[in-house]
Each structure stands twice: as structure tokens, then as C-alpha cells.
Protein backbone atom coordinates (compact mmCIF):
# COMPACT_ATOMS: atom_id res chain seq x y z
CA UNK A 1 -16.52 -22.53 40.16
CA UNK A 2 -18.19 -20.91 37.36
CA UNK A 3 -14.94 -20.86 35.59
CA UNK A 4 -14.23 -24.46 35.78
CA UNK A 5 -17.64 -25.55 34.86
CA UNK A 6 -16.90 -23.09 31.66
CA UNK A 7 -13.54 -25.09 30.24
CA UNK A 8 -15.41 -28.51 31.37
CA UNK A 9 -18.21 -27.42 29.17
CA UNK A 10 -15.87 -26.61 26.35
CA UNK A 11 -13.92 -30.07 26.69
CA UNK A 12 -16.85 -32.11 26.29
CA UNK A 13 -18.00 -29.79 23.20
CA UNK A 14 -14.63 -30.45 21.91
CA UNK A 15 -14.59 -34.19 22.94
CA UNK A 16 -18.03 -34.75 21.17
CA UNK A 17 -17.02 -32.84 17.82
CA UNK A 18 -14.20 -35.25 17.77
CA UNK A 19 -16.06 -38.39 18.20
CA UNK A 20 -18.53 -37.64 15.47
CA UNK A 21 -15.61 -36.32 13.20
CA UNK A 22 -13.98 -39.52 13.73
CA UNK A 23 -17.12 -41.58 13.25
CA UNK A 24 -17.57 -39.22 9.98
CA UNK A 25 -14.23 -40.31 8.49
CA UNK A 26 -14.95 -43.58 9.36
CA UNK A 27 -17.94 -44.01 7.14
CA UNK A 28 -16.12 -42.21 4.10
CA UNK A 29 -13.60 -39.53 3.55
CA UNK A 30 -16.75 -37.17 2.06
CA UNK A 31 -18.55 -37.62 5.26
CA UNK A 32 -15.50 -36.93 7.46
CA UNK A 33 -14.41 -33.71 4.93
CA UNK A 34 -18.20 -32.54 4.96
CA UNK A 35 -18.35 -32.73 8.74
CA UNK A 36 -15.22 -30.86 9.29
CA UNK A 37 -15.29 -28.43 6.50
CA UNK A 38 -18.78 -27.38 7.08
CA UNK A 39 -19.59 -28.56 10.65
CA UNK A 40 -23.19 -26.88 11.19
CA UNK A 41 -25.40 -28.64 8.18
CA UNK A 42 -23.47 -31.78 7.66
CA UNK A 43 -22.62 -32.32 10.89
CA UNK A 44 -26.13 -32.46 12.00
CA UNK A 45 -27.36 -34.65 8.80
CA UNK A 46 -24.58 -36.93 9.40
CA UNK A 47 -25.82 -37.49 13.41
CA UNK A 48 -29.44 -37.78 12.15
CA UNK A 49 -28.37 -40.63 9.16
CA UNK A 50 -26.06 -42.35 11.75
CA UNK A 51 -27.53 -42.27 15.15
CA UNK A 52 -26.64 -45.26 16.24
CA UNK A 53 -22.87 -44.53 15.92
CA UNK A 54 -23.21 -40.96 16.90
CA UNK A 55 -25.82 -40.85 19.77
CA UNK A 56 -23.03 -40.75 22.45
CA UNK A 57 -21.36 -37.94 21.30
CA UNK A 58 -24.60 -36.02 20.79
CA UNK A 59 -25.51 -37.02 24.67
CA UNK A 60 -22.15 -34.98 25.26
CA UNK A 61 -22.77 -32.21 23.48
CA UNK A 62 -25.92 -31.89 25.07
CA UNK A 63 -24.13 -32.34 28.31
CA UNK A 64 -21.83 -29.44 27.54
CA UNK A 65 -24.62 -26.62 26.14
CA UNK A 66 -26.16 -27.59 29.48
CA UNK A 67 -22.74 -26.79 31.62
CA UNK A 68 -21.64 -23.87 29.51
CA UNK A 69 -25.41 -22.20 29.70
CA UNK A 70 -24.92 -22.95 33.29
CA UNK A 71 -21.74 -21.20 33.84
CA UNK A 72 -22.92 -18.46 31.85
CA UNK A 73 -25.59 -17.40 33.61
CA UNK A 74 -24.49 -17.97 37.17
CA UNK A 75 -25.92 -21.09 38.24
CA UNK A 76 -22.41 -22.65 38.50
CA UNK A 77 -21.30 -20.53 41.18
């Protein structure tokens, strides 16, 4: 079980990069180059400038730290 919850955790961690990448290029082609170039610090100022359009995929992220730190320390089995 632990296993499964593991490559759920890393689909919606990939699912939620995606959607804020997508949102990024959608505002302009330096936001969406920013975010994927250098993911950690732009990535983060872009959510906080553009909640409204990013909150969702935040919520998923969150959703997957949650699931992987879960079936990383046992609790998913």
C-alpha cells in the first residue's frame, strides 16, 4: 500500500507543477521560462503574485507532500 500511495503522491506533485507551469506560460513566456528554468524561487513568487489562478494546484501539492510523507514513514501501510 505504501508503494502506491508513493507514485500517487508523485502524480499529483507532477500534476500540480504542470498546472502552475501552464498557468506561468499563460501570463507571459518570462513567467512560464522562470518557473520552469528555476522552479524553487520563481515558482513560489509566481503562486504568491497569482493565487487566484494557482491556488488549486498549490492545494495539490500540498495534497501530495502529505501522501508522500505518509508513505515514507509508514503510515500508508
Amino acid at each position: 500500500m505504501g508503494g502506491l500511495l508513493f507514485f500517487l503522491a508523485l502524480g499529483f506533485l507532477l500534476i500540480s507543477a504542470v498546472m502552475v507551469i501552464i498557468e506561468a506560460f499563460g501570463e507571459s513566456l518570462l513567467w512560464g521560462l522562470g518557473c520552469l528554468l528555476l522552479p524553487g524561487p520563481v515558482t513560489l513568487l509566481f503562486i504568491a503574485t497569482h493565487w487566484s489562478q494557482t491556488k488549486k494546484a498549490f492545494a495539490l501539492f500540498v495534497v501530495g507532500i502529505v501522501m508522500l510523507a505518509l508513505s515514507t514513514t509508514g503510515a500508508g501501510h
